[in-house]
PDB file of N, CA and C in Angstrom:
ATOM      1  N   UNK A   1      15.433 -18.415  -4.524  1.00  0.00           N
ATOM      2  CA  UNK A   1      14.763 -17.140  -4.409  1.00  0.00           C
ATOM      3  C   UNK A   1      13.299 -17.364  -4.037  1.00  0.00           C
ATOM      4  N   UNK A   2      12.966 -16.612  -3.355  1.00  0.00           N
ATOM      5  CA  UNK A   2      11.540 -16.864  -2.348  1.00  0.00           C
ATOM      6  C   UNK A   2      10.362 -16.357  -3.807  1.00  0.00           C
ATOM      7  N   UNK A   3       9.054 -16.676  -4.000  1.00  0.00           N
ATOM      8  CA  UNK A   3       8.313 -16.744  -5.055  1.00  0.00           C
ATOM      9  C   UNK A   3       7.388 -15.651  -5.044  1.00  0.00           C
ATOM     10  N   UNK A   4       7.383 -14.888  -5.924  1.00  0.00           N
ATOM     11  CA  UNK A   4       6.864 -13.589  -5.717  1.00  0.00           C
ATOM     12  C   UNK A   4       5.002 -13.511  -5.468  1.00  0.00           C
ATOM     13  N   UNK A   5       4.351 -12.803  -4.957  1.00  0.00           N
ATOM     14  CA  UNK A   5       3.079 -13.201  -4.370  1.00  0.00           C
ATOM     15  C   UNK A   5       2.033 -12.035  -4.954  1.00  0.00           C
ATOM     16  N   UNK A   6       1.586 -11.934  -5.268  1.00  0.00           N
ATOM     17  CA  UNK A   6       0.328 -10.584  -5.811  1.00  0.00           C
ATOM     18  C   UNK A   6       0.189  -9.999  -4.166  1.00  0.00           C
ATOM     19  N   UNK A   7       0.407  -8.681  -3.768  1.00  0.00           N
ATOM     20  CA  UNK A   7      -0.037  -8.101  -2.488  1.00  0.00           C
ATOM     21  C   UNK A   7      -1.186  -7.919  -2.108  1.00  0.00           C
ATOM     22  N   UNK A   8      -1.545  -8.432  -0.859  1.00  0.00           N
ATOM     23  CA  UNK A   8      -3.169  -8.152  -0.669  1.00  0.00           C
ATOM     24  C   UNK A   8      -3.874  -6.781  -0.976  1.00  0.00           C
ATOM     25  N   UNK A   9      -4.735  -6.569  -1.647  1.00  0.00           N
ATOM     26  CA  UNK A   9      -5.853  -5.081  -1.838  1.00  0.00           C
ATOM     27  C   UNK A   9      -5.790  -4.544  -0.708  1.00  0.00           C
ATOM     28  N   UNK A  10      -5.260  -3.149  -1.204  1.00  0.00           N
ATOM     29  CA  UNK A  10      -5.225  -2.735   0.081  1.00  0.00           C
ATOM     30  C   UNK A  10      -6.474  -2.113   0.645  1.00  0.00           C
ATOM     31  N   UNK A  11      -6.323  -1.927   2.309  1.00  0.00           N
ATOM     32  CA  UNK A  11      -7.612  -1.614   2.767  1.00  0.00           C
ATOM     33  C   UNK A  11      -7.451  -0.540   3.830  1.00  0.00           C
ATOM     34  N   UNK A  12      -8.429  -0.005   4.059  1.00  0.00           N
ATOM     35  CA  UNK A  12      -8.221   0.998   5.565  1.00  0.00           C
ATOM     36  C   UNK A  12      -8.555   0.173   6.521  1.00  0.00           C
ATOM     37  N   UNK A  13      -8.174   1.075   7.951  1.00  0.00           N
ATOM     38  CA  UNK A  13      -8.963  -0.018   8.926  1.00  0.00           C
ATOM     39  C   UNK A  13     -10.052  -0.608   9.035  1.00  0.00           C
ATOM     40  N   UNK A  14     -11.169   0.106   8.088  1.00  0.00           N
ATOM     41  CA  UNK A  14     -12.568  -0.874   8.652  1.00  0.00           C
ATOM     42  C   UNK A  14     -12.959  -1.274   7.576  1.00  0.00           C
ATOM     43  N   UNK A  15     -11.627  -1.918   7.130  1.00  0.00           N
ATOM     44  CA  UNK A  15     -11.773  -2.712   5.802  1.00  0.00           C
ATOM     45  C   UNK A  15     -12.468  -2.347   4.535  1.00  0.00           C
ATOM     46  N   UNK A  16     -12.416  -1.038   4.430  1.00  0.00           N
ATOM     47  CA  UNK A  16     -13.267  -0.780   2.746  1.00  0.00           C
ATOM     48  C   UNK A  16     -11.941  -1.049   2.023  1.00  0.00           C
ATOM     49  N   UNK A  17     -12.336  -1.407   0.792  1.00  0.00           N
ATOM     50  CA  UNK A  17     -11.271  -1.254  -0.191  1.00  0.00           C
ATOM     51  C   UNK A  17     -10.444   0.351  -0.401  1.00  0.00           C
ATOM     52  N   UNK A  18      -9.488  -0.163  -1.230  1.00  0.00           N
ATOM     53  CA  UNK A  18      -8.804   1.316  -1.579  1.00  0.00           C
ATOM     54  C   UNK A  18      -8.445   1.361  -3.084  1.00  0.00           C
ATOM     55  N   UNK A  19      -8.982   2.278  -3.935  1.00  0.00           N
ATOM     56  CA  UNK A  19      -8.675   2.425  -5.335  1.00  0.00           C
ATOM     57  C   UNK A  19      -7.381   2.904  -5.613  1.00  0.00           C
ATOM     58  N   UNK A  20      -6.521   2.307  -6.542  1.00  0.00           N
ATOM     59  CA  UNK A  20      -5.071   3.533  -6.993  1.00  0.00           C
ATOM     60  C   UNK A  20      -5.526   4.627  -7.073  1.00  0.00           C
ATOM     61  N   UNK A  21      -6.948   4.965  -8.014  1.00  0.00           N
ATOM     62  CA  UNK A  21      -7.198   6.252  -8.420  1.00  0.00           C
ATOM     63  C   UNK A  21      -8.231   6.481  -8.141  1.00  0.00           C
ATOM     64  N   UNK A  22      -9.070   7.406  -7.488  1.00  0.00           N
ATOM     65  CA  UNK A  22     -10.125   8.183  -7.510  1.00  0.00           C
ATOM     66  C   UNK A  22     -10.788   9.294  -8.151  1.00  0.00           C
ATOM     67  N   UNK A  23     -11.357   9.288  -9.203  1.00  0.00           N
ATOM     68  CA  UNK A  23     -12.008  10.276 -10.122  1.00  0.00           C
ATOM     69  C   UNK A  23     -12.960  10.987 -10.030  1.00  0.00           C
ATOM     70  N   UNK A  24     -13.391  12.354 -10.038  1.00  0.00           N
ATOM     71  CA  UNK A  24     -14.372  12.852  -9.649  1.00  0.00           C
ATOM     72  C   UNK A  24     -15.876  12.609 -10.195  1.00  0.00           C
ATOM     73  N   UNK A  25     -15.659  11.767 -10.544  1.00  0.00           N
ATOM     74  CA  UNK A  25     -17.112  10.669 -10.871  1.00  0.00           C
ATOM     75  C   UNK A  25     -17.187   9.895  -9.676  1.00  0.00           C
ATOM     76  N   UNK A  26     -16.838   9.457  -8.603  1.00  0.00           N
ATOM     77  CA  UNK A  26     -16.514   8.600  -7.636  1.00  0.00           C
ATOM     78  C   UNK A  26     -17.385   9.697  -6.555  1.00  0.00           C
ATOM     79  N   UNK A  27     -17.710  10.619  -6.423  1.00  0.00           N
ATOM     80  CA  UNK A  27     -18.160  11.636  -5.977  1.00  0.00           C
ATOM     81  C   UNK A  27     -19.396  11.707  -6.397  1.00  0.00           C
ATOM     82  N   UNK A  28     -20.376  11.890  -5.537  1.00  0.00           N
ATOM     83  CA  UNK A  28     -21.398  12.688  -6.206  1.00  0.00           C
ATOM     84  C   UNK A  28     -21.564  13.799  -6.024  1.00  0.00           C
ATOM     85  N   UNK A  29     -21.980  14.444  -6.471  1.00  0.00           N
ATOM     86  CA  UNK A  29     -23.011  15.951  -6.181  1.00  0.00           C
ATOM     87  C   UNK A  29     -21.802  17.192  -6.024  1.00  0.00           C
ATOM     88  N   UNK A  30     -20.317  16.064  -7.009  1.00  0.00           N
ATOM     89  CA  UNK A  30     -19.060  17.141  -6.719  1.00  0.00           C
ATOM     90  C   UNK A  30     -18.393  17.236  -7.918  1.00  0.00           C
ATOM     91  N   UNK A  31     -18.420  18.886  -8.761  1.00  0.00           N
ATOM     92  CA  UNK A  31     -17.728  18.917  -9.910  1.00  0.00           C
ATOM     93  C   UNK A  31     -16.374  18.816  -9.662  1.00  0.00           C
ATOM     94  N   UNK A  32     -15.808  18.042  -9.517  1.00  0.00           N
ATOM     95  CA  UNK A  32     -14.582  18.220  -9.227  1.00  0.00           C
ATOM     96  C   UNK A  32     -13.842  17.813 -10.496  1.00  0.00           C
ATOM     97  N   UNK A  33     -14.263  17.746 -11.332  1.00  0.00           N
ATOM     98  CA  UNK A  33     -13.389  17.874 -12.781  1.00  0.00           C
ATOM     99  C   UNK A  33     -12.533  18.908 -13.203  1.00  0.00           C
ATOM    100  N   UNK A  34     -13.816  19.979 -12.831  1.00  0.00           N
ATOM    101  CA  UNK A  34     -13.178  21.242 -13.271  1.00  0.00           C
ATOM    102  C   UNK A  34     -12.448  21.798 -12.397  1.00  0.00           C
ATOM    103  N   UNK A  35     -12.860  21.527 -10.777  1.00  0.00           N
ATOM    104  CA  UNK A  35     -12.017  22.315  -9.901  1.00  0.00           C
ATOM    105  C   UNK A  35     -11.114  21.462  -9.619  1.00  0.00           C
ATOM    106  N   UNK A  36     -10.471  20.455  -9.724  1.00  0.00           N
ATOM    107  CA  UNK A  36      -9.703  19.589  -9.227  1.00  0.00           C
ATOM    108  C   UNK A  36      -8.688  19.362 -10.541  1.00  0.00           C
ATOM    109  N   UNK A  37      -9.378  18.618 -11.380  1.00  0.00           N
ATOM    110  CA  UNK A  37      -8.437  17.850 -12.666  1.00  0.00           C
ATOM    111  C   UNK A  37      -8.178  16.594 -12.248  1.00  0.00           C
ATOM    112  N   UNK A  38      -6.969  16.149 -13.080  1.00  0.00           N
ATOM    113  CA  UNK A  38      -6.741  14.740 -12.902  1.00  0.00           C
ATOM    114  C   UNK A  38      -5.285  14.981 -13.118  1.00  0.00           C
ATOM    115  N   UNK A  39      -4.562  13.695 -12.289  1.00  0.00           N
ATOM    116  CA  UNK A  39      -2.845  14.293 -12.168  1.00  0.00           C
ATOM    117  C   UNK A  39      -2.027  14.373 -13.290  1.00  0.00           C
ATOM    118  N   UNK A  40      -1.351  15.252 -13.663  1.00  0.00           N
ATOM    119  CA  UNK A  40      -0.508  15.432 -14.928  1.00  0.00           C
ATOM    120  C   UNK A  40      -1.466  16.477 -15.892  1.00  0.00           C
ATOM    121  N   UNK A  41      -2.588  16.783 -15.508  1.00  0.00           N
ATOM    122  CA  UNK A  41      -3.117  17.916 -16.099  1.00  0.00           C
ATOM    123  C   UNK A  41      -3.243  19.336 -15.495  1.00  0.00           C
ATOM    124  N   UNK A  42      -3.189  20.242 -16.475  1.00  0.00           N
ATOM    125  CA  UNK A  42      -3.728  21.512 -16.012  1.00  0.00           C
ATOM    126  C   UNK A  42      -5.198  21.453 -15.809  1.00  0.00           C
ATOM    127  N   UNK A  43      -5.314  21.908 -14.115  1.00  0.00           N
ATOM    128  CA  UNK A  43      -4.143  23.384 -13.462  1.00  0.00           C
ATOM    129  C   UNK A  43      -3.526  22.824 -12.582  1.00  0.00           C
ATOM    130  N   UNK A  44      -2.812  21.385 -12.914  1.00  0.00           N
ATOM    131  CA  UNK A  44      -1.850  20.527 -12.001  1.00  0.00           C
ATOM    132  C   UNK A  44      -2.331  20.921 -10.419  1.00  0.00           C
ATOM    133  N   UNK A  45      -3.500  20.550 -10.004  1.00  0.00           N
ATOM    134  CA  UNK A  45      -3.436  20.982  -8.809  1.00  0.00           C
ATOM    135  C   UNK A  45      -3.182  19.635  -7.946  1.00  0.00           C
ATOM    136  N   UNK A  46      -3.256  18.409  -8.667  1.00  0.00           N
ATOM    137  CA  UNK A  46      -2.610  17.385  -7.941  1.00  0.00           C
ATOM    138  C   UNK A  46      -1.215  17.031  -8.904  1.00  0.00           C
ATOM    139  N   UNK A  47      -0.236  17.899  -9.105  1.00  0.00           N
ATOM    140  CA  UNK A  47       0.741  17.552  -9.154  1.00  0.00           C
ATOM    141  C   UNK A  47       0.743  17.441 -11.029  1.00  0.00           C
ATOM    142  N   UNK A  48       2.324  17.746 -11.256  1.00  0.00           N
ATOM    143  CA  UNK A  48       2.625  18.314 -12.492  1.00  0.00           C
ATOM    144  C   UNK A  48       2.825  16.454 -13.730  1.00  0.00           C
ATOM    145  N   UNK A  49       3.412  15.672 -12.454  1.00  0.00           N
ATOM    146  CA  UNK A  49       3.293  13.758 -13.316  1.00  0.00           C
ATOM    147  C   UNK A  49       2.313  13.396 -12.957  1.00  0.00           C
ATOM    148  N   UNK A  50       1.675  12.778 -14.170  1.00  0.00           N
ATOM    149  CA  UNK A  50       0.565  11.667 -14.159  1.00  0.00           C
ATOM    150  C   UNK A  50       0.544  10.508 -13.212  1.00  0.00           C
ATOM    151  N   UNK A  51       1.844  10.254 -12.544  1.00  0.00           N
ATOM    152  CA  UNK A  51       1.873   8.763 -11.752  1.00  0.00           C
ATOM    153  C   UNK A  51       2.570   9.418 -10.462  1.00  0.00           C
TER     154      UNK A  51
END
């Protein structure tokens, strides 16, 4: 069986990194706590599961 490998970080094309998650702290000058949330919370606006 071939040996399993950690996958490279993923990146966009001009190579910035890419986070699993982005939090509206990652933002500046954007409440997006309140208007957004975080997934698996109300007002589920990204979706009703956490993952």
């Amino acid at each position: 069986m071939a040996e399993k490998t950690k996958p490279a970080d993923p990146q966009i094309s001009s190579k910035i990194p890419v986070r699993p998650l982005y939090t509206p702290g990652d933002l500046d000058g954007n409440d997006l706590e309140t208007r957004v949330g975080y997934p698996g919370q109300y007002p589920f606006t990204r979706g009703i599961q956490p993952t």
